[in-house]
C-alpha atoms as a PDB file:
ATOM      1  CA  UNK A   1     153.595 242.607 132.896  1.00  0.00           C
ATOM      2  CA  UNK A   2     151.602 241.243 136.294  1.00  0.00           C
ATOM      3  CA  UNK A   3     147.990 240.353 135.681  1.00  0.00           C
ATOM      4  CA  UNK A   4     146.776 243.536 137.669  1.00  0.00           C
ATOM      5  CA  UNK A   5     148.448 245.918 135.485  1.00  0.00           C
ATOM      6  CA  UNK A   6     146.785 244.764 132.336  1.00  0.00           C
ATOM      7  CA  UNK A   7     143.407 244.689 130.968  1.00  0.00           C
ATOM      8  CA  UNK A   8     140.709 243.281 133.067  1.00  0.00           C
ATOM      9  CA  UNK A   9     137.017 242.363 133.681  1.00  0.00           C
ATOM     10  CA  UNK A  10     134.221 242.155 136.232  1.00  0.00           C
ATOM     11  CA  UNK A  11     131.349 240.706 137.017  1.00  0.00           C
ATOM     12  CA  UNK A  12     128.632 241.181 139.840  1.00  0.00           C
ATOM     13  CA  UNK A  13     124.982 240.273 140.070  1.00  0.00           C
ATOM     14  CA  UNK A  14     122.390 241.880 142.236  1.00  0.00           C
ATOM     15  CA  UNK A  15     119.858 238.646 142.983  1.00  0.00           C
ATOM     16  CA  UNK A  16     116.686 237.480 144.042  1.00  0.00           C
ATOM     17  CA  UNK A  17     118.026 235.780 147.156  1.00  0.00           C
ATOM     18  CA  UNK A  18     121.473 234.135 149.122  1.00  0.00           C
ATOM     19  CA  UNK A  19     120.671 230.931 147.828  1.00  0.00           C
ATOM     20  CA  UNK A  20     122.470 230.188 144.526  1.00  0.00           C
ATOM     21  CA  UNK A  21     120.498 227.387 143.373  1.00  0.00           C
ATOM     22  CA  UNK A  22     117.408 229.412 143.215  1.00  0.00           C
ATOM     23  CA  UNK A  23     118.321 232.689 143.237  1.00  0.00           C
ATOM     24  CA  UNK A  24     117.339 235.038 139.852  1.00  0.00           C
ATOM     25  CA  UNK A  25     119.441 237.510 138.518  1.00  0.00           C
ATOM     26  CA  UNK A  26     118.026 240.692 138.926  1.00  0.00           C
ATOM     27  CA  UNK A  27     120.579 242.945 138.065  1.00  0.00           C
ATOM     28  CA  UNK A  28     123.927 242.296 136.275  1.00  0.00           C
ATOM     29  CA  UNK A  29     127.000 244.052 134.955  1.00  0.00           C
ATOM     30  CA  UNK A  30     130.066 243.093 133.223  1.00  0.00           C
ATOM     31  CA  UNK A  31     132.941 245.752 133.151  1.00  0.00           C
ATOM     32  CA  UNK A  32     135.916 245.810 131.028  1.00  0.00           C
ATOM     33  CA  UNK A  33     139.151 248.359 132.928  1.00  0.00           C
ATOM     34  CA  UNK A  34     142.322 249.190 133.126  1.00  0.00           C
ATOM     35  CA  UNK A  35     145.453 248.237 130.796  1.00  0.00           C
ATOM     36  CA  UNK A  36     145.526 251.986 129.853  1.00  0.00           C
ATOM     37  CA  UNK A  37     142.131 252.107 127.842  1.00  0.00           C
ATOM     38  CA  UNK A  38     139.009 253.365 129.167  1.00  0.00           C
ATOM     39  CA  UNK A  39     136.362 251.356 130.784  1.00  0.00           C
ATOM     40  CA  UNK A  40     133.745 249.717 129.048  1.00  0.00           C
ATOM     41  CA  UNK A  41     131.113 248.382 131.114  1.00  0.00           C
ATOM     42  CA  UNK A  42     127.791 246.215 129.794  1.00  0.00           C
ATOM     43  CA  UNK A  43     124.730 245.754 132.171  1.00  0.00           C
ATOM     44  CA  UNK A  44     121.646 244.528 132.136  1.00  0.00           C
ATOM     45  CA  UNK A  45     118.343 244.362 134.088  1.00  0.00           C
ATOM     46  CA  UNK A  46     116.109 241.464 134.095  1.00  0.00           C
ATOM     47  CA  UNK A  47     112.608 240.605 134.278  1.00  0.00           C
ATOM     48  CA  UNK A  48     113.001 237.860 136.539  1.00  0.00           C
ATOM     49  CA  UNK A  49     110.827 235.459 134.659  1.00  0.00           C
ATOM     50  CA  UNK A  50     108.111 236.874 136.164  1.00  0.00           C
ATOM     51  CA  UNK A  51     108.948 235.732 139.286  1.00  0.00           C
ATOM     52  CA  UNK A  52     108.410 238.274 142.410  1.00  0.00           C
ATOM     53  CA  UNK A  53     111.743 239.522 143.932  1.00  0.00           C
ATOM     54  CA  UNK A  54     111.376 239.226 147.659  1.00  0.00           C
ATOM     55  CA  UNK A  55     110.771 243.158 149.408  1.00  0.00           C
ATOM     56  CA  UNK A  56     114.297 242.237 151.505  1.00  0.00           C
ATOM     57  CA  UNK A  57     116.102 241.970 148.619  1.00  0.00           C
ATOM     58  CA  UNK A  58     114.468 244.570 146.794  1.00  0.00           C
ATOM     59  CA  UNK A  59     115.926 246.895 150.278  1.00  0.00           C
ATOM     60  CA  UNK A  60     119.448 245.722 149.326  1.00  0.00           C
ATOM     61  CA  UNK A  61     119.247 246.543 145.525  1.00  0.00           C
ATOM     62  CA  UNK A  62     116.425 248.667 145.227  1.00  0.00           C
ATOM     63  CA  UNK A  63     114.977 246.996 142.355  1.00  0.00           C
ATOM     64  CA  UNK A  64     111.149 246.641 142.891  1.00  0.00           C
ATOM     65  CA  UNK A  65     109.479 243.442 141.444  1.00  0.00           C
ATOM     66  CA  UNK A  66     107.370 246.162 139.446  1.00  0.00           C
ATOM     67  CA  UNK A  67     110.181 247.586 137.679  1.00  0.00           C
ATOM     68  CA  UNK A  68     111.774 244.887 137.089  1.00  0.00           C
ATOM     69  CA  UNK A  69     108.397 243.841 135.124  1.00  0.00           C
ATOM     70  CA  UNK A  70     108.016 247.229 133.189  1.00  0.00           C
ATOM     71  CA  UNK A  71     111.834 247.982 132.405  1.00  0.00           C
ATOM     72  CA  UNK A  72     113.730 244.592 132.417  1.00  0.00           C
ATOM     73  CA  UNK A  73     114.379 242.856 129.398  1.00  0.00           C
ATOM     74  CA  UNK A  74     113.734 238.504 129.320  1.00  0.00           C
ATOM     75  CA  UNK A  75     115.262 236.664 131.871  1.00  0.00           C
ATOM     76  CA  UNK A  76     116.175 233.973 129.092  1.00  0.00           C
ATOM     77  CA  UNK A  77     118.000 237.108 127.070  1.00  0.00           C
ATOM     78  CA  UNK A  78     119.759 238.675 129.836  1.00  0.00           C
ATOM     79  CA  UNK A  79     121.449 235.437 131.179  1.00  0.00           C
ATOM     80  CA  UNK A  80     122.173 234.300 127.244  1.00  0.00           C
ATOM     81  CA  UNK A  81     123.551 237.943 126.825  1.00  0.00           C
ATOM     82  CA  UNK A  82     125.668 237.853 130.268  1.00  0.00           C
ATOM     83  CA  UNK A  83     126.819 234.135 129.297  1.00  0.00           C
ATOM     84  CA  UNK A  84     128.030 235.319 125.647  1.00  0.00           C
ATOM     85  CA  UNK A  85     129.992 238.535 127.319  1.00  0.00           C
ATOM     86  CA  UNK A  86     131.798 236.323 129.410  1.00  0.00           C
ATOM     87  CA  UNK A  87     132.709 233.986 126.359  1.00  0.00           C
ATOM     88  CA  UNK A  88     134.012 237.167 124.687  1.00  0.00           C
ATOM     89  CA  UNK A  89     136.383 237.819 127.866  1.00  0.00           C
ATOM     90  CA  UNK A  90     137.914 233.567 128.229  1.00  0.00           C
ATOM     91  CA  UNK A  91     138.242 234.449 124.324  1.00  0.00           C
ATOM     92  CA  UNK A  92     140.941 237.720 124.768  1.00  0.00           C
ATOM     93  CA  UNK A  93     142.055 235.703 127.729  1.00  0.00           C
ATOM     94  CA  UNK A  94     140.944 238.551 130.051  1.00  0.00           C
ATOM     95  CA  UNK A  95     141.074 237.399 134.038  1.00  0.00           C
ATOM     96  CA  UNK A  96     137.471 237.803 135.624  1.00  0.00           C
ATOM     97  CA  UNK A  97     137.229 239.515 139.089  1.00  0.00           C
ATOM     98  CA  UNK A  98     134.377 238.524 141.017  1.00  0.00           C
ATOM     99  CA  UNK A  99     133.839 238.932 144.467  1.00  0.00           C
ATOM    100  CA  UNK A 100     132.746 235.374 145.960  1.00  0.00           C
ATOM    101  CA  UNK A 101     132.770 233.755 142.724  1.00  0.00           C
ATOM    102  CA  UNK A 102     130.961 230.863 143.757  1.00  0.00           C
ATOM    103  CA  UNK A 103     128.011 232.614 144.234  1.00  0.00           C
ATOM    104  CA  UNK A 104     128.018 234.357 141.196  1.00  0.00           C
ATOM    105  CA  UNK A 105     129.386 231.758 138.734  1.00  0.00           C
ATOM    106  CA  UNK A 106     126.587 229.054 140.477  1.00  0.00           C
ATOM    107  CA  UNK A 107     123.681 231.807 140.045  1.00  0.00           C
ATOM    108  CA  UNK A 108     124.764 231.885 136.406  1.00  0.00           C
ATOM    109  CA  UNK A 109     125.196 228.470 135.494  1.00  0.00           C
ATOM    110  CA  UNK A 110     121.496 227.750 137.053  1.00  0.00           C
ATOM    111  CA  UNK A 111     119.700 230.504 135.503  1.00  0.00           C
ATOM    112  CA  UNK A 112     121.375 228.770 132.387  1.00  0.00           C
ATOM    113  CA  UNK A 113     119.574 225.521 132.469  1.00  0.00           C
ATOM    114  CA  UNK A 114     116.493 227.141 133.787  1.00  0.00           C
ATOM    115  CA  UNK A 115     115.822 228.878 130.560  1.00  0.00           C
ATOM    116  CA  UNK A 116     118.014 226.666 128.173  1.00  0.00           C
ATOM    117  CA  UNK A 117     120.967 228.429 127.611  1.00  0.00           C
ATOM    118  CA  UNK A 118     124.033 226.725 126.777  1.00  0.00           C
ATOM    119  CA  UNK A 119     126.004 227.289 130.039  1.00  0.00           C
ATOM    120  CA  UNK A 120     129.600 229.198 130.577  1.00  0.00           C
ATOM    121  CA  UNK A 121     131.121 226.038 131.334  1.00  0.00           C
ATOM    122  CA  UNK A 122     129.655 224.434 128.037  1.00  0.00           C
ATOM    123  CA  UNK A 123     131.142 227.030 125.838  1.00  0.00           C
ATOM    124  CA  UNK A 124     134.797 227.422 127.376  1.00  0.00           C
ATOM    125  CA  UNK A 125     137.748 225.488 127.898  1.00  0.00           C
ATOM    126  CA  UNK A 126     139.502 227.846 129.866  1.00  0.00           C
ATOM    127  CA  UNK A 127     138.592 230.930 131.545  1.00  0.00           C
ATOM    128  CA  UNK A 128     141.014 232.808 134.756  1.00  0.00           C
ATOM    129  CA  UNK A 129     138.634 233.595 137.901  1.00  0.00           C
ATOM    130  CA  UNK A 130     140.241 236.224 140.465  1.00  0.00           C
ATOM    131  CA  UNK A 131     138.445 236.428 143.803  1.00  0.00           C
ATOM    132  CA  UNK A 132     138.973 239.248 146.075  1.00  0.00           C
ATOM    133  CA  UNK A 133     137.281 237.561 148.548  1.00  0.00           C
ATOM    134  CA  UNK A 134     139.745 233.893 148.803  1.00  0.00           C
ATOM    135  CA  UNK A 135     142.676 235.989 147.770  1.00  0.00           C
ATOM    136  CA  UNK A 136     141.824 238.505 151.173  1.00  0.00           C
ATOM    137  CA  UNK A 137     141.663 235.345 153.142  1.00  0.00           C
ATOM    138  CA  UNK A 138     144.470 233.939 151.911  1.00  0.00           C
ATOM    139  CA  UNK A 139     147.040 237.156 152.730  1.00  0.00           C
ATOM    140  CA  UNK A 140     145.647 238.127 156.029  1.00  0.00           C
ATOM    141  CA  UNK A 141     143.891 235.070 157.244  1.00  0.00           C
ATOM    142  CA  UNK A 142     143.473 236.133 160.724  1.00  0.00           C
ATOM    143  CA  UNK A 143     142.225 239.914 160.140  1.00  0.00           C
ATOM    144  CA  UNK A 144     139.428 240.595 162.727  1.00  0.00           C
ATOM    145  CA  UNK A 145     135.830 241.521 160.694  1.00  0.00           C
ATOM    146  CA  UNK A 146     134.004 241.279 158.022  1.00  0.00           C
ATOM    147  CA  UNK A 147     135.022 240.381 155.082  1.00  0.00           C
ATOM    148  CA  UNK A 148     132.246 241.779 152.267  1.00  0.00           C
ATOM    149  CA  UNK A 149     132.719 244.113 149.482  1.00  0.00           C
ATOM    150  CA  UNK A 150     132.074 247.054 151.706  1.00  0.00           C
ATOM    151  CA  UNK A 151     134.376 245.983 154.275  1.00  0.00           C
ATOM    152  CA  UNK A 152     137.138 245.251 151.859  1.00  0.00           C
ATOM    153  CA  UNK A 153     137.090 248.476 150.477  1.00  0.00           C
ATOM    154  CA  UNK A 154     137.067 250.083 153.380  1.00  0.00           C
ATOM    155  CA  UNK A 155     140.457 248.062 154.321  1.00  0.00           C
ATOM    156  CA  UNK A 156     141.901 248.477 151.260  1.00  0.00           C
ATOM    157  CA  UNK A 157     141.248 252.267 150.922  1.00  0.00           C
ATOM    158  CA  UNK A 158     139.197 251.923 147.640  1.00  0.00           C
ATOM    159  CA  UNK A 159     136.003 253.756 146.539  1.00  0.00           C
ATOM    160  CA  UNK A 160     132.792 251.750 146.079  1.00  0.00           C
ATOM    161  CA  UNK A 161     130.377 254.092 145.130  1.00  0.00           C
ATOM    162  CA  UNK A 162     126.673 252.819 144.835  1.00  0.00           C
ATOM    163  CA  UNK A 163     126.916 250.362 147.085  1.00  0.00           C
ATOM    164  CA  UNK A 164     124.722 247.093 146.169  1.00  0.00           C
ATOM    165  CA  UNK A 165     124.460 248.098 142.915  1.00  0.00           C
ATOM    166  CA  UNK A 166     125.877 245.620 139.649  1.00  0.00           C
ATOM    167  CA  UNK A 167     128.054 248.292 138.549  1.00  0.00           C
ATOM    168  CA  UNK A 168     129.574 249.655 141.464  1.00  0.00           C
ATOM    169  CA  UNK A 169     130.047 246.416 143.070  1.00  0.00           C
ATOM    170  CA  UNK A 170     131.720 244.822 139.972  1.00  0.00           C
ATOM    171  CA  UNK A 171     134.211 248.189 139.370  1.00  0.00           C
ATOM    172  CA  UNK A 172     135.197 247.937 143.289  1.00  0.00           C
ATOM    173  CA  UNK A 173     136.458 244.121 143.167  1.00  0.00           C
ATOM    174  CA  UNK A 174     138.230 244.858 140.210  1.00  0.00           C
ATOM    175  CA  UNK A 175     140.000 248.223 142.326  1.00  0.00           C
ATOM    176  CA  UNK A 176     140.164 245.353 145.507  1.00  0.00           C
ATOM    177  CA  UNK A 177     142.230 242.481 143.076  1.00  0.00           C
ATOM    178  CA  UNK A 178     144.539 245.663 141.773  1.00  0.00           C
ATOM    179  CA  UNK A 179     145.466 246.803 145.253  1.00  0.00           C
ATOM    180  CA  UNK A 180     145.871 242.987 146.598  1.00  0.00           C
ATOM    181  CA  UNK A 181     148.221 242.576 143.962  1.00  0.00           C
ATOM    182  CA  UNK A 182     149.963 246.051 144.478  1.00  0.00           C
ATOM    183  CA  UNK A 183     150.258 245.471 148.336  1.00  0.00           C
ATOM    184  CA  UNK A 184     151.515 241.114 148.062  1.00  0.00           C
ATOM    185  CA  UNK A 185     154.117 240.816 145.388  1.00  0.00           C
ATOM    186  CA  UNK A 186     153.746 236.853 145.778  1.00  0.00           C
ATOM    187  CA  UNK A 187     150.051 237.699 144.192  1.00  0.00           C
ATOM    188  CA  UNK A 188     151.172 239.672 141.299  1.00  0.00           C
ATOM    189  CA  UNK A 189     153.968 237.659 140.477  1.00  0.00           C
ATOM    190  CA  UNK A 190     151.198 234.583 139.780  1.00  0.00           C
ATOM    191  CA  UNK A 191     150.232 234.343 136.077  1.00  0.00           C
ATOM    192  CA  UNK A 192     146.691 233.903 135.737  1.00  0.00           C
ATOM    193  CA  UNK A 193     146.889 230.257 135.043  1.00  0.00           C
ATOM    194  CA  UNK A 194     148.598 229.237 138.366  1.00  0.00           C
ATOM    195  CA  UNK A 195     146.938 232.037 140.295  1.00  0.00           C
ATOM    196  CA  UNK A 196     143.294 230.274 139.098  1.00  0.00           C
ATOM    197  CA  UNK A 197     144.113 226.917 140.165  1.00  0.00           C
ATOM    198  CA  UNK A 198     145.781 228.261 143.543  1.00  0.00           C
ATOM    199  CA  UNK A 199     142.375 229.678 144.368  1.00  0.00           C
ATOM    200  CA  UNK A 200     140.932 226.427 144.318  1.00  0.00           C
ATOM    201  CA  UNK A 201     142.857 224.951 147.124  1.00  0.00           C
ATOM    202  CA  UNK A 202     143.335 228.185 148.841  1.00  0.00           C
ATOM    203  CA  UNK A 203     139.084 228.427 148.544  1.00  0.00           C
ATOM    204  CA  UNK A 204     139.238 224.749 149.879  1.00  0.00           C
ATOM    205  CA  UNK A 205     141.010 224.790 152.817  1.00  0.00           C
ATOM    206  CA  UNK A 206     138.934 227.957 153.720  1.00  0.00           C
ATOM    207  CA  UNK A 207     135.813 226.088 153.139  1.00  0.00           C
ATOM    208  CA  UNK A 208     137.324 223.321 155.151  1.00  0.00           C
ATOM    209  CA  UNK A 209     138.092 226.006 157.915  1.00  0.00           C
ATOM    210  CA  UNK A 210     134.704 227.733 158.235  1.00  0.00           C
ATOM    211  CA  UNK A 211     133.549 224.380 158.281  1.00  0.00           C
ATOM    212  CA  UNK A 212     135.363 223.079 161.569  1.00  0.00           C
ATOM    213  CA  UNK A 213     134.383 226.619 163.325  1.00  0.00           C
ATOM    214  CA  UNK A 214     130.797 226.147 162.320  1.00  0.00           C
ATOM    215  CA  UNK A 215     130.784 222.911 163.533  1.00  0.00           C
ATOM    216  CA  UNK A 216     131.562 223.100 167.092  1.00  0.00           C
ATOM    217  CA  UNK A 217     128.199 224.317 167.559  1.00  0.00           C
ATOM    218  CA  UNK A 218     126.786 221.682 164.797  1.00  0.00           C
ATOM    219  CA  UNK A 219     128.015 218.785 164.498  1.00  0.00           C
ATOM    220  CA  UNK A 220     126.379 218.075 160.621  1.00  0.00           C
ATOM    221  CA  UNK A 221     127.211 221.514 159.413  1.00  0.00           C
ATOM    222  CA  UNK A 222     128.913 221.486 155.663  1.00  0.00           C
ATOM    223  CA  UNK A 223     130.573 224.762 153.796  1.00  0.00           C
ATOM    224  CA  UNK A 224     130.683 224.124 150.190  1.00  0.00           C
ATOM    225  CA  UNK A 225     134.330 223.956 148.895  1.00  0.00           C
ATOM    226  CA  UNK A 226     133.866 223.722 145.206  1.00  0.00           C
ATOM    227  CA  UNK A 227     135.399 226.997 143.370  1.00  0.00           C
ATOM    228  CA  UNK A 228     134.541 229.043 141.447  1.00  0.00           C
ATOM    229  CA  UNK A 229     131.633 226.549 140.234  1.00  0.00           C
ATOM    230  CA  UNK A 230     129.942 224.452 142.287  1.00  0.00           C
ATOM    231  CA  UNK A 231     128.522 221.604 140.577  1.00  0.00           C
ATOM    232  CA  UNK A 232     125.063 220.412 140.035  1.00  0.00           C
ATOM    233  CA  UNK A 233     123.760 218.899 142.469  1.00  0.00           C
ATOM    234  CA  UNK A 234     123.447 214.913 141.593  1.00  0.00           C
ATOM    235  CA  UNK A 235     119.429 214.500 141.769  1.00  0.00           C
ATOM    236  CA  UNK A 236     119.290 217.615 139.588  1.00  0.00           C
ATOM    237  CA  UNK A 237     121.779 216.054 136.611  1.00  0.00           C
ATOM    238  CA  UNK A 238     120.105 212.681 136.589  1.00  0.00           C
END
């Protein structure tokens, strides 16, 4: 049986900011679907460490920095309860969808060492990333557009929902990675293992190619290329 047919989960954050080295997890969600069984979907919302959540990112979510005081459980315990999910997925060898997974999977890692949680990377040897996002660019490289959640779904003819919102967001990638899959046979006949470590070049050479574009204009300009993880910066691990 191909990957998309069976069992698999999500994962989307709603943040504090673009940045992933200091952006907070605001909101998060972790959805188990498919495989024939019905969904079951774990989310969270976060205090934020008491930091303030800017009012523009607040108009993307909708999560005030006042709510997120008075309903959000401790940063520390959301991102230790988020972490140990995603443990429990590597562990039934579930593939993770996650649309840009280098922002999310750097996000998490960070908030990890900022309140001392053992990160994902510490607590798994092996765990199968599937990105909507490098896969999209990978099959139709030269598609006019955007290419965000919204505008994938809209190509791809699948519902979205709540747009901006953990749950929604994470459900959709999960419907995006199916209908890749459905619609390029050369994706669904991938196991998980080889379609992982194909992402990393594939995310690579895109990097690489963003890169060269942004660069006519700026001559020092530098996309990350690390997937799905990028690593910690060198000042920060010494």
């Amino acid at each position: 049986m191909s990957w998309h047919l069976a069992r698999m989960a999500g994962l989307d954050f709603e943040t504090t900011g673009v940045d992933p080295e200091t952006a907070r997890i605001v909101t998060a969600c972790v959805p188990q679907v498919g495989g024939g069984q019905p969904p079951a979907v774990a989310s969270w919302l976060s205090d934020v460490g008491g930091e303030d959540i800017p009012a523009q990112a607040s108009a993307v979510h909708g999560v005030t920095t006042e709510r997120a005081r008075a309903e959000g459980a401790s940063a520390g315990e959301v991102v230790e309860s988020i972490v140990a999910a995603l443990v429990q997925v590597a562990a039934h060898d579930l593939p993770v969808v996650v649309m840009n997974a280098r922002y999310d999977f750097t996000v998490l890692d960070r908030e990890a060492r900022r309140y001392g949680v053992a990160p994902l990377s510490e607590r798994v040897d092996r765990l199968h990333v599937v990105d909507p996002l490098v896969l999209d660019k990978r099959v139709d490289q030269f598609r006019p557009g955007k290419r965000t959640l919204t505008a994938l779904c809209e190509h791809y003819r699948v519902p979205l929902g709540a747009a901006h919102t953990a749950d929604a967001d994470a459900v959709a990638a999960c419907r995006v990675a199916w209908r890749l899959a459905s619609l390029y046979p050369e994706l669904a006949a991938m196991d998980l293992s080889e379609l992982h470590a194909a992402q990393v070049f594939w995310a690579a050479d895109q990097a690489a190619s963003l890169q060269e574009h942004f660069r006519r204009r700026d001559p020092q300009a530098v996309v990350e290329s690390a997937w799905p993880l990028v690593p910690v910066p060198e000042a920060v691990a010494s």
